[in-house]
C-alpha atoms as a PDB file:
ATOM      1  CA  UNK A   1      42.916  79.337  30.580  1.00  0.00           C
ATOM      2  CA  UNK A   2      46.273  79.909  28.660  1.00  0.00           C
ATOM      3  CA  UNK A   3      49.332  77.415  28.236  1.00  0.00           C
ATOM      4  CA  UNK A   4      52.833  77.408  29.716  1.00  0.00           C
ATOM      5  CA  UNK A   5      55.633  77.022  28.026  1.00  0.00           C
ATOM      6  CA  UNK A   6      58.973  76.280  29.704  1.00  0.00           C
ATOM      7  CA  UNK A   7      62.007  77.437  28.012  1.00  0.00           C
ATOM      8  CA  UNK A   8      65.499  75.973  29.333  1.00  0.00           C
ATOM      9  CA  UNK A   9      68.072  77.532  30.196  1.00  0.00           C
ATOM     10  CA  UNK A  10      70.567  78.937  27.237  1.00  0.00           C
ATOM     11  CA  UNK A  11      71.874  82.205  25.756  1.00  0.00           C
ATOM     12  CA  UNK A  12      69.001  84.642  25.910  1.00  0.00           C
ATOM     13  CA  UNK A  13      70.092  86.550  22.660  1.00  0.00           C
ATOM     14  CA  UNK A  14      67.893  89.458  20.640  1.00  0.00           C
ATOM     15  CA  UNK A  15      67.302  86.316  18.202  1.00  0.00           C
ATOM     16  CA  UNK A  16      66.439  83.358  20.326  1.00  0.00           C
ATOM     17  CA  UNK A  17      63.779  85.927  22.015  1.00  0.00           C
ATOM     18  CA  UNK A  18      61.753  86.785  18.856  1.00  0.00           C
ATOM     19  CA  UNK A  19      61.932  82.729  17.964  1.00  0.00           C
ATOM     20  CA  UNK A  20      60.140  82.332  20.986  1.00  0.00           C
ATOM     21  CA  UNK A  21      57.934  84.872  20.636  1.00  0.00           C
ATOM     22  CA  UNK A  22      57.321  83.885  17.073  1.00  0.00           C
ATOM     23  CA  UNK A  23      56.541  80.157  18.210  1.00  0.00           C
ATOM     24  CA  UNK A  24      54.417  81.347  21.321  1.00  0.00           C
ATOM     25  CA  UNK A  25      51.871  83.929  18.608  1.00  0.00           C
ATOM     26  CA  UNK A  26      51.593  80.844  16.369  1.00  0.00           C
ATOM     27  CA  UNK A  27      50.586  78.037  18.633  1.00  0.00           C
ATOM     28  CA  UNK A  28      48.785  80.198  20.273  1.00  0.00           C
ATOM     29  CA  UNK A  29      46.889  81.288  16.545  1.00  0.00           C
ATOM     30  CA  UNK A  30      46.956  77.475  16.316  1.00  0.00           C
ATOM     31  CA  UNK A  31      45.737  76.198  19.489  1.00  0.00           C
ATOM     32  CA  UNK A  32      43.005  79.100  20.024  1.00  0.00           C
ATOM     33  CA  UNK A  33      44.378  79.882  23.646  1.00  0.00           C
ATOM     34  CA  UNK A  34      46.903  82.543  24.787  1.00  0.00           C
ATOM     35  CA  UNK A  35      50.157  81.048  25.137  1.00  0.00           C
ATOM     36  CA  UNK A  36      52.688  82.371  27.939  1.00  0.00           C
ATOM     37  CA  UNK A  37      56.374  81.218  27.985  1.00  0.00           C
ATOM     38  CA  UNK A  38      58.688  81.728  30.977  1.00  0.00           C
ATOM     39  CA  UNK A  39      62.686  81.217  31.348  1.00  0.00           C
ATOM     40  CA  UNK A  40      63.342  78.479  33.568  1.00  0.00           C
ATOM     41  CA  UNK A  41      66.522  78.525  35.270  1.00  0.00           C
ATOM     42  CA  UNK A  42      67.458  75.109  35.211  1.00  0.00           C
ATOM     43  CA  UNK A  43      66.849  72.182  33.069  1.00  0.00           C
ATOM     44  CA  UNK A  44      65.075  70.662  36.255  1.00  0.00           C
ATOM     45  CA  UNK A  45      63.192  73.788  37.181  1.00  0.00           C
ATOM     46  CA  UNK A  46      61.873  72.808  34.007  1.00  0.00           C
ATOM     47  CA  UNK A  47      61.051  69.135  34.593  1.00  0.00           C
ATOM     48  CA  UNK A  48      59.015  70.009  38.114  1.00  0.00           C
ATOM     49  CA  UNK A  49      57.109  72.681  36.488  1.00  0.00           C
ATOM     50  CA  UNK A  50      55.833  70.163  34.270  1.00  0.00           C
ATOM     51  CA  UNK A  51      55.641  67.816  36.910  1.00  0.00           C
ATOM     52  CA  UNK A  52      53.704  70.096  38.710  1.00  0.00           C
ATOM     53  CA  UNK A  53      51.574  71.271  35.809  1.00  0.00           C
ATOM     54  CA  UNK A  54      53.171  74.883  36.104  1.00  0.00           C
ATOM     55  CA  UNK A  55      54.272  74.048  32.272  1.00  0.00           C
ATOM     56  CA  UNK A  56      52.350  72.510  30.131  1.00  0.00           C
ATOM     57  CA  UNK A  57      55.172  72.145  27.368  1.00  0.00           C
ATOM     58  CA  UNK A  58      58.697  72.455  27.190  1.00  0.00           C
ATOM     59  CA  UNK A  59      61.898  71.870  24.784  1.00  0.00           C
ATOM     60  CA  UNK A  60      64.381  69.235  25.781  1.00  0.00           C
ATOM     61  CA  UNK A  61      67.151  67.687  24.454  1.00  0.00           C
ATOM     62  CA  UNK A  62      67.444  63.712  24.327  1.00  0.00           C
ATOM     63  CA  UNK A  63      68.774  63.445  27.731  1.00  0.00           C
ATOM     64  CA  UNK A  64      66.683  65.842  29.813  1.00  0.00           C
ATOM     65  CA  UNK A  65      63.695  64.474  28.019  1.00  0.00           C
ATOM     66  CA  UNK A  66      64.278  61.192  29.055  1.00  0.00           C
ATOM     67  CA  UNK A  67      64.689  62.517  32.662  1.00  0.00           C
ATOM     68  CA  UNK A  68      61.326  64.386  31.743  1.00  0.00           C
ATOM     69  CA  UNK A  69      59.457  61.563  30.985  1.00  0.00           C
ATOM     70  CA  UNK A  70      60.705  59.430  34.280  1.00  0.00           C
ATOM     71  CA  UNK A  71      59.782  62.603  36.576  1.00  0.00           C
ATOM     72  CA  UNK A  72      57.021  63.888  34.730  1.00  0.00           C
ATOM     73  CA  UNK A  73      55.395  61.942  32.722  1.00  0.00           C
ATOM     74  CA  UNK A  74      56.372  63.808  29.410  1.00  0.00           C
ATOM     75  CA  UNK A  75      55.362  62.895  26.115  1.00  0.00           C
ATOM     76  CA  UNK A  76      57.110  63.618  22.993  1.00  0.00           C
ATOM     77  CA  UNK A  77      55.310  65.392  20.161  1.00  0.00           C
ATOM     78  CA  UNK A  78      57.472  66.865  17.957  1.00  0.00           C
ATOM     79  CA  UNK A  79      61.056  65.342  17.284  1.00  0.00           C
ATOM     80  CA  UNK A  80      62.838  68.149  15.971  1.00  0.00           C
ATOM     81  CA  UNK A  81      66.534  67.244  13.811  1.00  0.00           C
ATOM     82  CA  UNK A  82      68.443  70.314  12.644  1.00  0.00           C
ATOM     83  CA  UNK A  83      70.076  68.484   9.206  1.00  0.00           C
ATOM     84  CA  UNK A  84      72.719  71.621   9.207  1.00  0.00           C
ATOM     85  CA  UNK A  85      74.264  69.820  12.418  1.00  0.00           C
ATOM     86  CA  UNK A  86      74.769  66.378  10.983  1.00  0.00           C
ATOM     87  CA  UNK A  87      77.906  65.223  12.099  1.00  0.00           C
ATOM     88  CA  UNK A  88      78.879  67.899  13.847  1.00  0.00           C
ATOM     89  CA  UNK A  89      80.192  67.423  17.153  1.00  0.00           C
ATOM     90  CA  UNK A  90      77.066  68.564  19.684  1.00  0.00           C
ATOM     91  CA  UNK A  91      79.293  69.111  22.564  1.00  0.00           C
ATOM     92  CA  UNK A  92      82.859  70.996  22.881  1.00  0.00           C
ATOM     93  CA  UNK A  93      85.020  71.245  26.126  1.00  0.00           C
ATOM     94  CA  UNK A  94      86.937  75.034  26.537  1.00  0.00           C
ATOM     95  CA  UNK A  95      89.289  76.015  27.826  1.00  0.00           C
ATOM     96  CA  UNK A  96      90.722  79.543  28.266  1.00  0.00           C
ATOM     97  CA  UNK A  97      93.336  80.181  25.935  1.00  0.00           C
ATOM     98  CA  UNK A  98      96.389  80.701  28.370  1.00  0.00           C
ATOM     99  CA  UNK A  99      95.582  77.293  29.792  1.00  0.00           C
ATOM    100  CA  UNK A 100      98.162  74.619  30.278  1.00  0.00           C
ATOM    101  CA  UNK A 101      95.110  72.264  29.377  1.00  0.00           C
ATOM    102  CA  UNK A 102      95.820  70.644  26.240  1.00  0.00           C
ATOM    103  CA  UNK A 103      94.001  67.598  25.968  1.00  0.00           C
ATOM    104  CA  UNK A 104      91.468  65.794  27.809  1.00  0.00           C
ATOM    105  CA  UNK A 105      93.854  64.058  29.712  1.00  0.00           C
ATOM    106  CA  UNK A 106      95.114  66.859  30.755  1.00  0.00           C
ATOM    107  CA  UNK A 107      91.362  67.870  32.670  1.00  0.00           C
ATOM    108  CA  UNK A 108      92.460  65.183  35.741  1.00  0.00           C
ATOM    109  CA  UNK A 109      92.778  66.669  39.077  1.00  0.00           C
ATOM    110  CA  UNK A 110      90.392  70.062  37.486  1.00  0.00           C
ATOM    111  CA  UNK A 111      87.441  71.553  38.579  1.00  0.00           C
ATOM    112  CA  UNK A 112      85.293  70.994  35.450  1.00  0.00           C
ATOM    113  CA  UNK A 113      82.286  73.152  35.118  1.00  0.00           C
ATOM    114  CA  UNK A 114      79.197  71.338  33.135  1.00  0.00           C
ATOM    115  CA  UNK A 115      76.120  72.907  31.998  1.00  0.00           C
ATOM    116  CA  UNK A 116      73.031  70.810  34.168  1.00  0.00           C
ATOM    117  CA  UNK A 117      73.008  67.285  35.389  1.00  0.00           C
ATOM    118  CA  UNK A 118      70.682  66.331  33.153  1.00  0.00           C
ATOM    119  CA  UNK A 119      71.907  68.516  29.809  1.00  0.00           C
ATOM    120  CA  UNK A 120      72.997  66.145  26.696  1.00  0.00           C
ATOM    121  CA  UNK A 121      75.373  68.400  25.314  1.00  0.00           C
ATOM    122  CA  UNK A 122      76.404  69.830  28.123  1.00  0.00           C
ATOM    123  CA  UNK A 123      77.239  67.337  30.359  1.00  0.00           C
ATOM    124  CA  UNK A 124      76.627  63.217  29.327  1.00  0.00           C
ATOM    125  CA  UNK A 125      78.459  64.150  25.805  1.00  0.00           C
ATOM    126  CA  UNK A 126      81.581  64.922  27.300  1.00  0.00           C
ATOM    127  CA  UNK A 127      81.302  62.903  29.698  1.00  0.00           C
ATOM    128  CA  UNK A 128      81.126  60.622  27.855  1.00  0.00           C
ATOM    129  CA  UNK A 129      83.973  61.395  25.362  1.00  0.00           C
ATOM    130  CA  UNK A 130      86.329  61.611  28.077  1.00  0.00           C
ATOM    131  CA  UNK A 131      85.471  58.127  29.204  1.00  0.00           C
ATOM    132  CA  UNK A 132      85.878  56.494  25.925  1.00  0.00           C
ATOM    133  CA  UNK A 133      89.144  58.482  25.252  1.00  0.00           C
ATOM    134  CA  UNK A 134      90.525  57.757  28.898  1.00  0.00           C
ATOM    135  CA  UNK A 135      89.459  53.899  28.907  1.00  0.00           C
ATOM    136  CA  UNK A 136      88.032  54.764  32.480  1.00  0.00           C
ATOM    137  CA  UNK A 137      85.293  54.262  34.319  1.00  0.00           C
ATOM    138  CA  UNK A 138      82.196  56.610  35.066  1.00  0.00           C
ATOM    139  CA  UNK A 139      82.627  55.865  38.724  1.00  0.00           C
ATOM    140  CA  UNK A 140      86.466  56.699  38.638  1.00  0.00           C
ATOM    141  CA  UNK A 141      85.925  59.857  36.178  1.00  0.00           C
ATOM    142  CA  UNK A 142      82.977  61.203  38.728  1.00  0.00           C
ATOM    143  CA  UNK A 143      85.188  59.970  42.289  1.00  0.00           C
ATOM    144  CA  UNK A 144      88.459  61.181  41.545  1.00  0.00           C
ATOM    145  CA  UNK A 145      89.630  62.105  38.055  1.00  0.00           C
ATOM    146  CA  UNK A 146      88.384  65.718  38.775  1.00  0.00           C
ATOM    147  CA  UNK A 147      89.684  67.627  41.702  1.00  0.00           C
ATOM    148  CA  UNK A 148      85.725  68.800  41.522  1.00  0.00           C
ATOM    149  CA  UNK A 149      82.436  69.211  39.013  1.00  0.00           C
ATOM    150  CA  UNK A 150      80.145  72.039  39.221  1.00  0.00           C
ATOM    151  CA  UNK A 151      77.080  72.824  37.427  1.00  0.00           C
ATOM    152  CA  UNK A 152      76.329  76.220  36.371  1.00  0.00           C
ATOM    153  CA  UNK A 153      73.046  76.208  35.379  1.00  0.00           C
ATOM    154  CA  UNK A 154      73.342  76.878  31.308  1.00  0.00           C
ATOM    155  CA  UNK A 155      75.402  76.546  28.527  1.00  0.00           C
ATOM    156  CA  UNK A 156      76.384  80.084  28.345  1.00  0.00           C
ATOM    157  CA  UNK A 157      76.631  80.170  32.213  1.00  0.00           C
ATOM    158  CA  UNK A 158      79.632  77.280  31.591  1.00  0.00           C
ATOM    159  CA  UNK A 159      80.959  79.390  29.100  1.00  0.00           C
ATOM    160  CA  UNK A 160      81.066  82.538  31.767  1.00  0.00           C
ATOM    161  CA  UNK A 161      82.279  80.309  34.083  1.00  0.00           C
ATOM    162  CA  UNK A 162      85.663  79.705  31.904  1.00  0.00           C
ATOM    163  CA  UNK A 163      86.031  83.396  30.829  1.00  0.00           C
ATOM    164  CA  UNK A 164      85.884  84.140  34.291  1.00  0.00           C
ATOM    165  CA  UNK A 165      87.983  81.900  35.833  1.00  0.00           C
ATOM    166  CA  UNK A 166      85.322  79.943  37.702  1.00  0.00           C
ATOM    167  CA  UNK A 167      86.907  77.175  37.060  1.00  0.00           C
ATOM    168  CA  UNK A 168      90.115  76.276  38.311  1.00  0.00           C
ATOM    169  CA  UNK A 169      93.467  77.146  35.996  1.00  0.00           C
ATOM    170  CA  UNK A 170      96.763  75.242  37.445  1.00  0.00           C
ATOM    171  CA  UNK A 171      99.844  77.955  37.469  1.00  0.00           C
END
C-alpha cells in the first residue's frame, strides 16, 4: 500500500512539478513505499482528504494547518522556514493597473477576491492588514466594508481573477 500526498492549490509551473516529483521519488526511496501525490483543488479538499484518510500527508501553511489539525487531526512533522523570505511581506493585495484603487481604503464598497478561507497569505494576512490599517472591526470589514468577498480557489486563481476582471473595477 502506497502514500498520498495532497498538494494545495497554487501555480502549477514546469518547476513546482519536478519539486514535487523530486520530493515524492525521495520519500518514497526513504519510506520504502510508492508515494502518489494528487492536486487538490482547494485548501479544504485537502483537509477532508486527510480527514478521510484519502491523504496521508499534505503541505500547509500556518493557518490551514491549524484548521488541519481541528478537522483532521493533523500533526506537524516538519516546520519548514524559507530564511530568503525574512521580512518580506507574505501577502500583497493587486490591483489592475488602470484601477482607481489606490490604497486600502480605497477597497470599501469592492468585491475583493481572496485565495481560500482558510489560506494565510491569501486571505487572514490581508485581512488582517486592512483591519489594523482601517482601525475596524472583523465583523464590520466581513458585513459591509466590501460590496462582496469571493474565494477563488488559489493564489494564482486570485491573480486570474484581477487580470480578468473578476473582480469588480468602479468606472
Amino acid at each position: 500500500m502506497g502514500q498520498a500526498v495532497a498538494y494545495l492549490p497554487q501555480e502549477s509551473d514546469e518547476q513546482m512539478q519536478k519539486t514535487y516529483s523530486n520530493f515524492e521519488k525521495e520519500l518514497s526511496e526513504k519510506i520504502g513505499v510508492k508515494v502518489e501525490a494528487y492536486q487538490a483543488n482547494s485548501y479544504n479538499a485537502a483537509i477532508e482528504a486527510m480527514k478521510n484518510n484519502k491523504a496521508d500527508m499534505a503541505m500547509f501553511g500556518p493557518f490551514s494547518y491549524i484548521v488541519a489539525e481541528e478537522r483532521a487531526d493533523a500533526e506537524l512533522i516538519a516546520n519548514l522556514n524559507n530564511p530568503e523570505l525574512e521580512g518580506q511581506a507574505p501577502s500583497v493585495i493587486v490591483v489592475p493597473k488602470d484601477s482607481d484603487i489606490q490604497t486600502i481604503a480605497d477597497l470599501e464598497g469592492k468585491t475583493i477576491g481572496f485565495a481560500d478561507p482558510v489560506s494565510t497569505t491569501g486571505h487572514l494576512l490581508p485581512k488582517s492588514t486592512i483591519v489594523k490599517e482601517l482601525g475596524i472591526g472583523v465583523e464590520e470589514l466581513e458585513k459591509s466594508f466590501f460590496k462582496s468577498v469571493q474565494f477563488s480557489g488559489g493564489h494564482d486563481k486570485a491573480l486570474i481573477g484581477v487580470v480578468r476582471v473578476q473582480y469588480e473595477r468602479q468606472y
